[in-house]
Protein backbone atom coordinates (compact mmCIF):
# COMPACT_ATOMS: atom_id res chain seq x y z
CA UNK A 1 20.55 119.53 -49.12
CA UNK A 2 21.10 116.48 -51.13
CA UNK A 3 24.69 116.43 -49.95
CA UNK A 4 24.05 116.45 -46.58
CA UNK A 5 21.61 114.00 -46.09
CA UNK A 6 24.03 112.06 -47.95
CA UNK A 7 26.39 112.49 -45.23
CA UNK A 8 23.95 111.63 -42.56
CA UNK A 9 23.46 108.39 -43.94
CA UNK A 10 26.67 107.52 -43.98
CA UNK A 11 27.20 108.33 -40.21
CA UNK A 12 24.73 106.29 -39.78
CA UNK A 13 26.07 103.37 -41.34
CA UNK A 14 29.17 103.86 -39.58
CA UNK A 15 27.15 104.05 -35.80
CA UNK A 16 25.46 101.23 -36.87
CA UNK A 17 28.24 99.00 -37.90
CA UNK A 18 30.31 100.08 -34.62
CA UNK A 19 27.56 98.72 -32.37
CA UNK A 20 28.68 95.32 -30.61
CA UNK A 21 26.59 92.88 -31.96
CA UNK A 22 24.91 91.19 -28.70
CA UNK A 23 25.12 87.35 -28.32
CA UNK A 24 22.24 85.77 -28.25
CA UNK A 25 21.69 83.58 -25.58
CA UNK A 26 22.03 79.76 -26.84
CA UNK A 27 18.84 77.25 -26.04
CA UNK A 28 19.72 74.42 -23.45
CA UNK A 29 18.98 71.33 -24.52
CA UNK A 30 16.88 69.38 -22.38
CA UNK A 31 18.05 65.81 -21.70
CA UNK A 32 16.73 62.86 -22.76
CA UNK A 33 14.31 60.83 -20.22
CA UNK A 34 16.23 57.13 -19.54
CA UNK A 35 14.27 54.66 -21.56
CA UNK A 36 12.80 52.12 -18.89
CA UNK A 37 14.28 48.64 -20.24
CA UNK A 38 12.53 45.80 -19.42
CA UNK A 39 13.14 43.25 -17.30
CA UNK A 40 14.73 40.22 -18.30
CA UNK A 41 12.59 36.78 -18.53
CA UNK A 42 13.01 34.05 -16.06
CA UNK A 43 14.04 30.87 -17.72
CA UNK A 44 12.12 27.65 -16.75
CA UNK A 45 15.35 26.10 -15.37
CA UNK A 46 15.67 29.88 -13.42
CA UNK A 47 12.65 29.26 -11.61
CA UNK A 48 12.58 25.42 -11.04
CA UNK A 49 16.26 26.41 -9.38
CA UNK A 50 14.94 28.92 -6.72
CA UNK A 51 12.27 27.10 -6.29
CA UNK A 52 14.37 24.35 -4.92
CA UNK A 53 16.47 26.60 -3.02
CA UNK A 54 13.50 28.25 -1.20
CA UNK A 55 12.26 24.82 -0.13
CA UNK A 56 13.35 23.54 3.48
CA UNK A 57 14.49 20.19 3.72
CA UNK A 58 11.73 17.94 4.72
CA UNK A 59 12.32 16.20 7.97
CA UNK A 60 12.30 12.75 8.06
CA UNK A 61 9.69 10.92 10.14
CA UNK A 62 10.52 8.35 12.17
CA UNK A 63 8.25 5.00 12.29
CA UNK A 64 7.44 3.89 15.36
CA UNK A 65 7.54 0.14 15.33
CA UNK A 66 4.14 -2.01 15.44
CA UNK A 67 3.58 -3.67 17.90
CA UNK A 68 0.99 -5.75 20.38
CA UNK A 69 -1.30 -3.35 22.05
CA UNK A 70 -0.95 -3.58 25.83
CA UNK A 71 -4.55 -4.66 26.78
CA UNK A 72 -4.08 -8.02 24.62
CA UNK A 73 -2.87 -11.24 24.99
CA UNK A 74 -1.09 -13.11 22.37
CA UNK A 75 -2.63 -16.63 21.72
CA UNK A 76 -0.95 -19.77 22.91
CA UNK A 77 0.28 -22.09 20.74
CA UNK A 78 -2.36 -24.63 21.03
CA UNK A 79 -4.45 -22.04 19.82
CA UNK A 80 -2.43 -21.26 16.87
CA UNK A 81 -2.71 -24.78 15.86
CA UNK A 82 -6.11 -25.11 16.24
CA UNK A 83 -7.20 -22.26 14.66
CA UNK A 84 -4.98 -23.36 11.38
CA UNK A 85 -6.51 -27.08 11.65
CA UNK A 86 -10.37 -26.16 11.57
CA UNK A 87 -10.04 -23.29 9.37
CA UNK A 88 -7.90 -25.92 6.60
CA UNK A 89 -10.86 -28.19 7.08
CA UNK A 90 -13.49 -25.92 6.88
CA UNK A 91 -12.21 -24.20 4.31
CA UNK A 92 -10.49 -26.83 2.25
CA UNK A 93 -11.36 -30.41 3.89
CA UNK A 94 -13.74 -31.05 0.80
CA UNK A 95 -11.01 -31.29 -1.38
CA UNK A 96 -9.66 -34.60 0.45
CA UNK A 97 -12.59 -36.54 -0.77
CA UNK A 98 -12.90 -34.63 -4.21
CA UNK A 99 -9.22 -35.83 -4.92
CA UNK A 100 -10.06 -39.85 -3.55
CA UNK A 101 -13.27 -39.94 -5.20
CA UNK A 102 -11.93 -38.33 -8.74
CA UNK A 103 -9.26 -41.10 -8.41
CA UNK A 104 -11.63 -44.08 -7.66
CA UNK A 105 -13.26 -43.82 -11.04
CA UNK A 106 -13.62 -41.56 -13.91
CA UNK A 107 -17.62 -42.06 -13.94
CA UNK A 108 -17.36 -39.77 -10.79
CA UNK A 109 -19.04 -36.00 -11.57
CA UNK A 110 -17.51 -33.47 -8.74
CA UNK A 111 -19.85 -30.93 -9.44
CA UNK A 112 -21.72 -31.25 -6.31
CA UNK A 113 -18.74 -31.14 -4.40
CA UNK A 114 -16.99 -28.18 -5.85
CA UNK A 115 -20.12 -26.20 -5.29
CA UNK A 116 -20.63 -27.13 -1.90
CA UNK A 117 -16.50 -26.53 -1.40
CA UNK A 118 -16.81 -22.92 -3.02
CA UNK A 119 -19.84 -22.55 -0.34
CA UNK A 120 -17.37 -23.49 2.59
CA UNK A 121 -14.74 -21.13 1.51
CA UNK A 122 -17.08 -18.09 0.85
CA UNK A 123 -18.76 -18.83 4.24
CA UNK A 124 -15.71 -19.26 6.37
CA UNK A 125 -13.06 -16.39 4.32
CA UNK A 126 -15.86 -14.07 3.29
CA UNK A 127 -19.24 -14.28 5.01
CA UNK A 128 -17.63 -15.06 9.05
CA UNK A 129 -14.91 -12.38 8.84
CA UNK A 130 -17.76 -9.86 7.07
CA UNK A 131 -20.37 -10.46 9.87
CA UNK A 132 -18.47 -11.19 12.75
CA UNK A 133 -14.69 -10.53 12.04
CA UNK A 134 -13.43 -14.33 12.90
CA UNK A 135 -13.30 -17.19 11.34
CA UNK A 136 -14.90 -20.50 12.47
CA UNK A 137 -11.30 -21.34 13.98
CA UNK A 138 -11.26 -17.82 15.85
CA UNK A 139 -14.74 -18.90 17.59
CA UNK A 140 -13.46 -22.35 18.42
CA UNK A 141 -10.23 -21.40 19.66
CA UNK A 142 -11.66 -17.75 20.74
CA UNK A 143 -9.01 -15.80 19.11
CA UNK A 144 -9.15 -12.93 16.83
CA UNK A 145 -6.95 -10.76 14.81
CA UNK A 146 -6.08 -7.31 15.52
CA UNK A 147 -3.62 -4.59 14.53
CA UNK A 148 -1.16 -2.14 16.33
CA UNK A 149 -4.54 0.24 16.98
CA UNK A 150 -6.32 -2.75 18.77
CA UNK A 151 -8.81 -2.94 15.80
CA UNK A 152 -9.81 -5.79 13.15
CA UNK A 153 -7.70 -5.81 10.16
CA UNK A 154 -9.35 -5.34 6.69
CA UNK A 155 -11.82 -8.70 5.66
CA UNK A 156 -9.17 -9.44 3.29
CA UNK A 157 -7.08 -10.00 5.48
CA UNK A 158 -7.98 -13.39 6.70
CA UNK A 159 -9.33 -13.79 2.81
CA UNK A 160 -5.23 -13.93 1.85
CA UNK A 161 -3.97 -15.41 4.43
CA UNK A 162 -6.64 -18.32 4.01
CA UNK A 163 -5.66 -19.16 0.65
CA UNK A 164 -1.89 -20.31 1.17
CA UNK A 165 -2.53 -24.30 1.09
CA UNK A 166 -4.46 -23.90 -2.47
CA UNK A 167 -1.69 -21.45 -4.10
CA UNK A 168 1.04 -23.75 -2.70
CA UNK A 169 -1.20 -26.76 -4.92
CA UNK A 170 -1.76 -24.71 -7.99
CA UNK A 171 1.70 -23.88 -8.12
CA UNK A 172 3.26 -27.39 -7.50
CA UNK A 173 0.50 -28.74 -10.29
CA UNK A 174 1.62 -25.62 -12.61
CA UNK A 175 5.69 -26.65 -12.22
CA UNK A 176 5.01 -30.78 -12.82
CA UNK A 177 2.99 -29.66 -16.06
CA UNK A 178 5.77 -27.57 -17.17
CA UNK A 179 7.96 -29.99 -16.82
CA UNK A 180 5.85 -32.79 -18.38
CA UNK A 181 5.01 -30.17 -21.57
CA UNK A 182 9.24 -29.21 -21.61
CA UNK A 183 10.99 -26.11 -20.35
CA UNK A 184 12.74 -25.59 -24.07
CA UNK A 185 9.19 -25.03 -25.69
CA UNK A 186 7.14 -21.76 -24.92
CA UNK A 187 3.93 -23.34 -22.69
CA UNK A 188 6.37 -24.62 -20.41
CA UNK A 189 8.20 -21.41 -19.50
CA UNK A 190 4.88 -19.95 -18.99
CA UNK A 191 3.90 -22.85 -17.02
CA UNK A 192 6.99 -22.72 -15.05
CA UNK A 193 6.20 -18.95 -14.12
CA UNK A 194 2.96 -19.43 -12.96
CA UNK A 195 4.27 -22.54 -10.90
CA UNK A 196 6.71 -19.71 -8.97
CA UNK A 197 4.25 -17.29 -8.89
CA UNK A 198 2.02 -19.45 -7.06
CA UNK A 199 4.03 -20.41 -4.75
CA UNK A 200 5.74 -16.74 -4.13
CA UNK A 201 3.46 -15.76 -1.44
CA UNK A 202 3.48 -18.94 1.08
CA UNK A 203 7.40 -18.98 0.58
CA UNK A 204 7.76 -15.26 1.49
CA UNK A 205 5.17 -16.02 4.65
CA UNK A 206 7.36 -19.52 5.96
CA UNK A 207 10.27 -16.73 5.24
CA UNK A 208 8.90 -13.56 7.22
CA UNK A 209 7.96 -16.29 10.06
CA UNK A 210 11.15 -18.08 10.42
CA UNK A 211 14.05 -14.84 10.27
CA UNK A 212 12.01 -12.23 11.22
CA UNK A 213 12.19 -10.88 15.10
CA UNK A 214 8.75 -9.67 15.63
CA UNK A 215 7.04 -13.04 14.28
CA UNK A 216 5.19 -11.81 12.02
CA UNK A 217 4.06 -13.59 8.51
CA UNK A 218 3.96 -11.76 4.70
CA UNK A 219 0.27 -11.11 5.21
CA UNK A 220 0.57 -9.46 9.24
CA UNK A 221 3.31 -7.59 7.82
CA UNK A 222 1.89 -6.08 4.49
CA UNK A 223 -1.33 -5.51 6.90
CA UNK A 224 0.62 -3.49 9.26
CA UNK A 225 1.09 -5.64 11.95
CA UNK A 226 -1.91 -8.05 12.92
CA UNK A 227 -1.58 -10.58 15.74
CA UNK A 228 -3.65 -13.80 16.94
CA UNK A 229 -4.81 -12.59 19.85
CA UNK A 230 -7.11 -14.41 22.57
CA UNK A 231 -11.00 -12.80 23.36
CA UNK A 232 -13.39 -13.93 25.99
CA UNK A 233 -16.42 -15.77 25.62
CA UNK A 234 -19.29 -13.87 23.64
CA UNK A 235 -22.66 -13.94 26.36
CA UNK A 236 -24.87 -12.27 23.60
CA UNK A 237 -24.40 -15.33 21.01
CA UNK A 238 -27.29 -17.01 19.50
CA UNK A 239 -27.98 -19.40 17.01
CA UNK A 240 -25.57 -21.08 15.39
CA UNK A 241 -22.75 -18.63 16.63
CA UNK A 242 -23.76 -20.18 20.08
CA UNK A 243 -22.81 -23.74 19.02
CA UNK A 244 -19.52 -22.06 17.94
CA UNK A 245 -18.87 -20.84 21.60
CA UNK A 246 -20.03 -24.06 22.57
CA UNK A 247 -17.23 -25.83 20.74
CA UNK A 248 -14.96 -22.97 22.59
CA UNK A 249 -16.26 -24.01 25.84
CA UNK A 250 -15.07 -27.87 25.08
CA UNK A 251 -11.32 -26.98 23.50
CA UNK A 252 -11.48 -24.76 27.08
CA UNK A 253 -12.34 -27.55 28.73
CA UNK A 254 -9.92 -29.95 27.43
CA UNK A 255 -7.27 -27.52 28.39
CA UNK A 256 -5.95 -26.85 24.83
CA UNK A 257 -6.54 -22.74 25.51
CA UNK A 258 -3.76 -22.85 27.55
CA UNK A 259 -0.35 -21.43 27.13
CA UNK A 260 2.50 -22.62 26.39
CA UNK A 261 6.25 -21.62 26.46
CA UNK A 262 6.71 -21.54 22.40
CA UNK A 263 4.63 -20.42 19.54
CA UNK A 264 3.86 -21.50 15.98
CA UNK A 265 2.07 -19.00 14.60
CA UNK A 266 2.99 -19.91 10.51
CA UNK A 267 0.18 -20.53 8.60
C-alpha cells in the first residue's frame, strides 16, 4: 500500500508540472492627467503696448475761425478813439495832476488823490463792466464788447485791457532804475526784468494789432475773439446811466459815431 501511494504521488507531480502555466493578464497603466500650467503673466510694458494698439487714432478737430457775429456792427474809428480817450481819463487822468503837483513841491501829500484815483479805476474797470458790462467810454461812444457767440466777454476782460498805459509806466520807471542802480550788480538785473516784464503785454498787443489779419489785440485774442462793436441807445436808463446816454446823444450829434473808411482799434 505504501508503495503505491508512493507512486500516485509522483504522477501527480508529474501532471502537475506538465500543466501550461497560464499568463496572467498584465494591469494597464492608466495615464497620467496633463498638469494644467498656468498662464503666463502680462508684463506692464505687455499691456501698456496693446493698450496702445487697441486705441483708434483720435481725429483731429478742426477750429473754426472766430469771427464777428453777423447781427453786429464793428465800431467806427471815431469810436475807437473815443472810447480809448475817456476811458484813459477816467481811469487814469488823476495821475496828470498827481505827477505836476508831486513835482511843484515836496510839502505836497498825494494821499487824497491816490485814493480818489484807485476809486476811478475800480469804478470804471470793475464796478461799470460788473453792473452793466461797458465802460464809461462804451456808454459815451455806445459801443460794447462781444465775442464770436455774440455775448460779453469775462469782466476781466476790459480789467486787462484797461491797464496797458500804467504797465507800460511801471516798466519804463523799473528799466531807468536799473540802469541808474547798474546792470553788473544783482538789483539791477532784477530791476531790468521787471522793466520787460512790464512792458511784455502792451508790446505783444501793438504786435497782435499791427501783423495780425483779423485785427485783433493780445487781450481779444487770449479772450477768444472780442470786438468793439456799436449798440443802440438804452430807453430804460436812469440815473446817472442816463447822463451817460446823454453824453452819447451829443458825440451822436456831433457826428463823431460815424464811420469811417479805416480803423484804429489798438489800445
Amino acid at each position: 500500500m505504501g508503495l503505491l501511494e508512493k507512486a500516485g504521488q509522483i504522477e501527480g507531480e508529474k501532471t502537475s508540472a506538465e500543466k501550461p502555466k497560464v499568463a496572467e493578464p498584465e494591469t494597464v497603466k492608466a495615464a497620467p492627467e496633463p498638469v494644467a500650467q498656468p498662464e503666463p503673466v502680462k508684463t506692464k510694458k505687455e499691456k501698456r503696448s496693446r493698450k496702445k494698439r487697441a486705441r483708434k487714432p483720435r481725429e483731429k478737430k478742426v477750429r473754426a475761425p472766430k469771427v464777428l457775429p453777423e447781427d453786429s456792427e464793428p465800431a467806427s474809428p471815431t469810436q475807437f478813439r473815443i472810447r480809448k480817450y475817456s476811458d484813459f481819463l477816467v481811469s487814469w487822468g488823476w495821475t496828470i495832476p498827481l505827477v505836476a503837483f508831486t513835482a511843484w513841491g515836496n510839502d505836497f501829500q498825494p494821499t487824497i488823490f491816490v485814493l480818489a484815483g484807485l476809486g476811478l479805476i475800480s469804478f470804471n474797470l470793475g464796478f461799470m463792466p460788473y453792473s452793466t458790462g461797458r465802460t464809461t467810454g462804451n456808454w459815451i461812444t455806445r459801443t460794447t464788447y462781444i465775442n464770436a457767440k455774440a455775448e460779453k466777454p469775462h469782466q476781466s476782460f476790459v480789467f486787462l485791457k484797461g491797464m496797458t498805459f500804467p504797465l507800460v509806466i511801471l516798466g519804463i520807471i523799473a528799466i531807468l532804475t536799473a540802469t541808474a542802480t547798474g546792470l553788473s550788480e544783482s538789483a539791477g538785473k532784477i530791476q531790468l526784468a521787471l522793466g520787460l516784464f512790464f512792458l511784455l503785454p502792451p508790446l505783444l498787443d501793438y504786435l497782435f494789432y499791427r501783423f495780425k489779419s483779423d485785427n485783433l489785440g493780445l487781450w481779444d485774442t487770449l479772450f477768444g475773439g472780442v470786438w468793439l462793436v456799436k449798440t443802440a441807445k438804452t430807453a430804460e436808463s436812469k440815473g446817472w446811466l442816463k447822463r451817460l446816454e446823454q453824453l452819447g446823444d451829443y458825440t451822436e450829434a456831433q457826428g463823431w459815431l460815424s464811420d469811417g473808411d479805416s480803423k484804429d482799434s489798438s489800445d
